[in-house]
Protein backbone atom coordinates (compact mmCIF):
# COMPACT_ATOMS: atom_id res chain seq x y z
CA UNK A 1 1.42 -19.69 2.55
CA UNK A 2 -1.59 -18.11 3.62
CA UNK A 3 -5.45 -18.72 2.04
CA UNK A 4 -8.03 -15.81 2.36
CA UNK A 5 -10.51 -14.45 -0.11
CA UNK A 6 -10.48 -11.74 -2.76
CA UNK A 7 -13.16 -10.04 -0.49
CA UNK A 8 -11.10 -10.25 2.44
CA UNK A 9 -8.16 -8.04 0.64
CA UNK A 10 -8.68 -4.03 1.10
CA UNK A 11 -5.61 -2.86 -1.16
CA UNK A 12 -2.32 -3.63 -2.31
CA UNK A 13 0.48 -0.90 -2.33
CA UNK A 14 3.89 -0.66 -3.16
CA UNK A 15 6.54 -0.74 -0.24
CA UNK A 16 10.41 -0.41 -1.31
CA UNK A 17 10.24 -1.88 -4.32
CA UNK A 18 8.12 -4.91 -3.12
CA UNK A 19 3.95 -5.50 -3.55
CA UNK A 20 2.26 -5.99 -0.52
CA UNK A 21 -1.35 -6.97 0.35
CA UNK A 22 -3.97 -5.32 3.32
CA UNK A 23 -6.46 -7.50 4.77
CA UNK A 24 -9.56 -5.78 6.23
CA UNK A 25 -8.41 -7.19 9.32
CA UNK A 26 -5.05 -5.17 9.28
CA UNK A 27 -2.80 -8.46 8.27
CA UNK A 28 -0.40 -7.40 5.80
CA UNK A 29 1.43 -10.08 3.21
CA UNK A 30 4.29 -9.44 0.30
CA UNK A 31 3.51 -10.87 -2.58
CA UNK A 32 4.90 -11.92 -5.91
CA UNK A 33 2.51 -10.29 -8.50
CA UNK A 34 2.97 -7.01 -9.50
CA UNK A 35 -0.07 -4.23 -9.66
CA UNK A 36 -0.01 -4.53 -13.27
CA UNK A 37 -0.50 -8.40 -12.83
CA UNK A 38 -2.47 -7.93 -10.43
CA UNK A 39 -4.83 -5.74 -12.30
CA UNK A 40 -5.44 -7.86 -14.68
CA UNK A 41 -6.04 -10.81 -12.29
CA UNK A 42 -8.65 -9.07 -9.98
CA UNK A 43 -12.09 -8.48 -10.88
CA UNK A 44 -11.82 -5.06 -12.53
CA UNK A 45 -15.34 -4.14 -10.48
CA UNK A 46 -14.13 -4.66 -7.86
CA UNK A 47 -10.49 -3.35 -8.03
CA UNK A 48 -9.47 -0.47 -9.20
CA UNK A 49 -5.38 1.31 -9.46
CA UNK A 50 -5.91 4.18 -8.17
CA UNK A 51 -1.95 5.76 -8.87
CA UNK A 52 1.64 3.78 -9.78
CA UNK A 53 1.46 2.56 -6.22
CA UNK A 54 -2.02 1.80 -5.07
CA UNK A 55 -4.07 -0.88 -6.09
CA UNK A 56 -7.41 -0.91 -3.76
CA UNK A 57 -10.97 -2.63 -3.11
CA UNK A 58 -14.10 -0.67 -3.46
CA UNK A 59 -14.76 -1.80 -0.38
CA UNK A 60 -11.95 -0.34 1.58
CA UNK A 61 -12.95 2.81 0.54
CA UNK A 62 -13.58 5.30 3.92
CA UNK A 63 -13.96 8.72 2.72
CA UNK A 64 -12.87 10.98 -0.24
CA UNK A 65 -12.00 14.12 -0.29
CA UNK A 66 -11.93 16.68 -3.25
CA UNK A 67 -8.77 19.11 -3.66
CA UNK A 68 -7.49 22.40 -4.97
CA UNK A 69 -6.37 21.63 -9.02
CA UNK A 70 -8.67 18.45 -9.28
CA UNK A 71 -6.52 16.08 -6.83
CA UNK A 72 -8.57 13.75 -4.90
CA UNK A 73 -7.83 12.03 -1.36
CA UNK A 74 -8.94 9.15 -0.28
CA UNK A 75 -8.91 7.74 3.33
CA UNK A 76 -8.79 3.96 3.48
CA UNK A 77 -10.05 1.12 5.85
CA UNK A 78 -7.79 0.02 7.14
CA UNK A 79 -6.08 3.17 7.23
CA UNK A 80 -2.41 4.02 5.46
CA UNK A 81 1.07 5.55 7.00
CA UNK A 82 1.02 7.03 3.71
CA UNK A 83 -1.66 9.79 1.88
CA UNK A 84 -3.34 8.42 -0.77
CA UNK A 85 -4.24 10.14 -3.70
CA UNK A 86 -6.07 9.43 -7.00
CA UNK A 87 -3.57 10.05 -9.85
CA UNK A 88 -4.89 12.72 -12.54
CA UNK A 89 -4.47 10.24 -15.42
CA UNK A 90 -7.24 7.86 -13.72
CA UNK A 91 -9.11 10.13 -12.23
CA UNK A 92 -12.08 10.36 -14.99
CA UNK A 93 -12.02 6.34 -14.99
CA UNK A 94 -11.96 5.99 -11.70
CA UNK A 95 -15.03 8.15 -11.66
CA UNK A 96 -15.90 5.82 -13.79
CA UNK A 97 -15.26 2.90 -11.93
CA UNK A 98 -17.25 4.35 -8.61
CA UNK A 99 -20.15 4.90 -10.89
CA UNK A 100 -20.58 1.37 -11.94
């Protein structure tokens, strides 16, 4: 069991069928909610599901880059082994969400 902060967590992704947290300081945790739960435990300003396997902090946002056919990439800190990519369906609220 490990204690840390809400402001401490950068994103949660989806690994294999299991949920997984990032800390900003690269520490990385499974854990038993999923990003649906999860979504609805976190402070929706400060948390936002950015695709079926992403959930991440405003904070951990690095850079964002727009794409061909209205994709957007964004590069996390701390950084992914995986691209990560806004999913079309959120897109406009997570917009949104960066505009709040």
């Amino acid at each position: 069991i490990f204690k840390f902060t809400t402001s401490e967590i950068a994103y949660f992704t989806i690994e294999e069928r299991a949920t997984f947290l990032r800390l900003f300081d690269g520490r990385h945790f499974a854990v038993e909610y999923s990003l649906e739960k999860l979504s609805q435990l976190l402070d929706p300003a400060g948390f936002f599901r950015i695709n079926r396997n992403m959930l991440l902090s405003l904070q951990a946002i690095r850079e964002m880059h727009a794409l061909s056919a209205g994709k957007l990439k964004i590069e996390l800190n701390p950084a992914t082994t995986q691209e990560t990519y806004v999913s079309s369906e959120r897109m406009t609220e997570f917009k949104n969400w960066l505009g709040k």
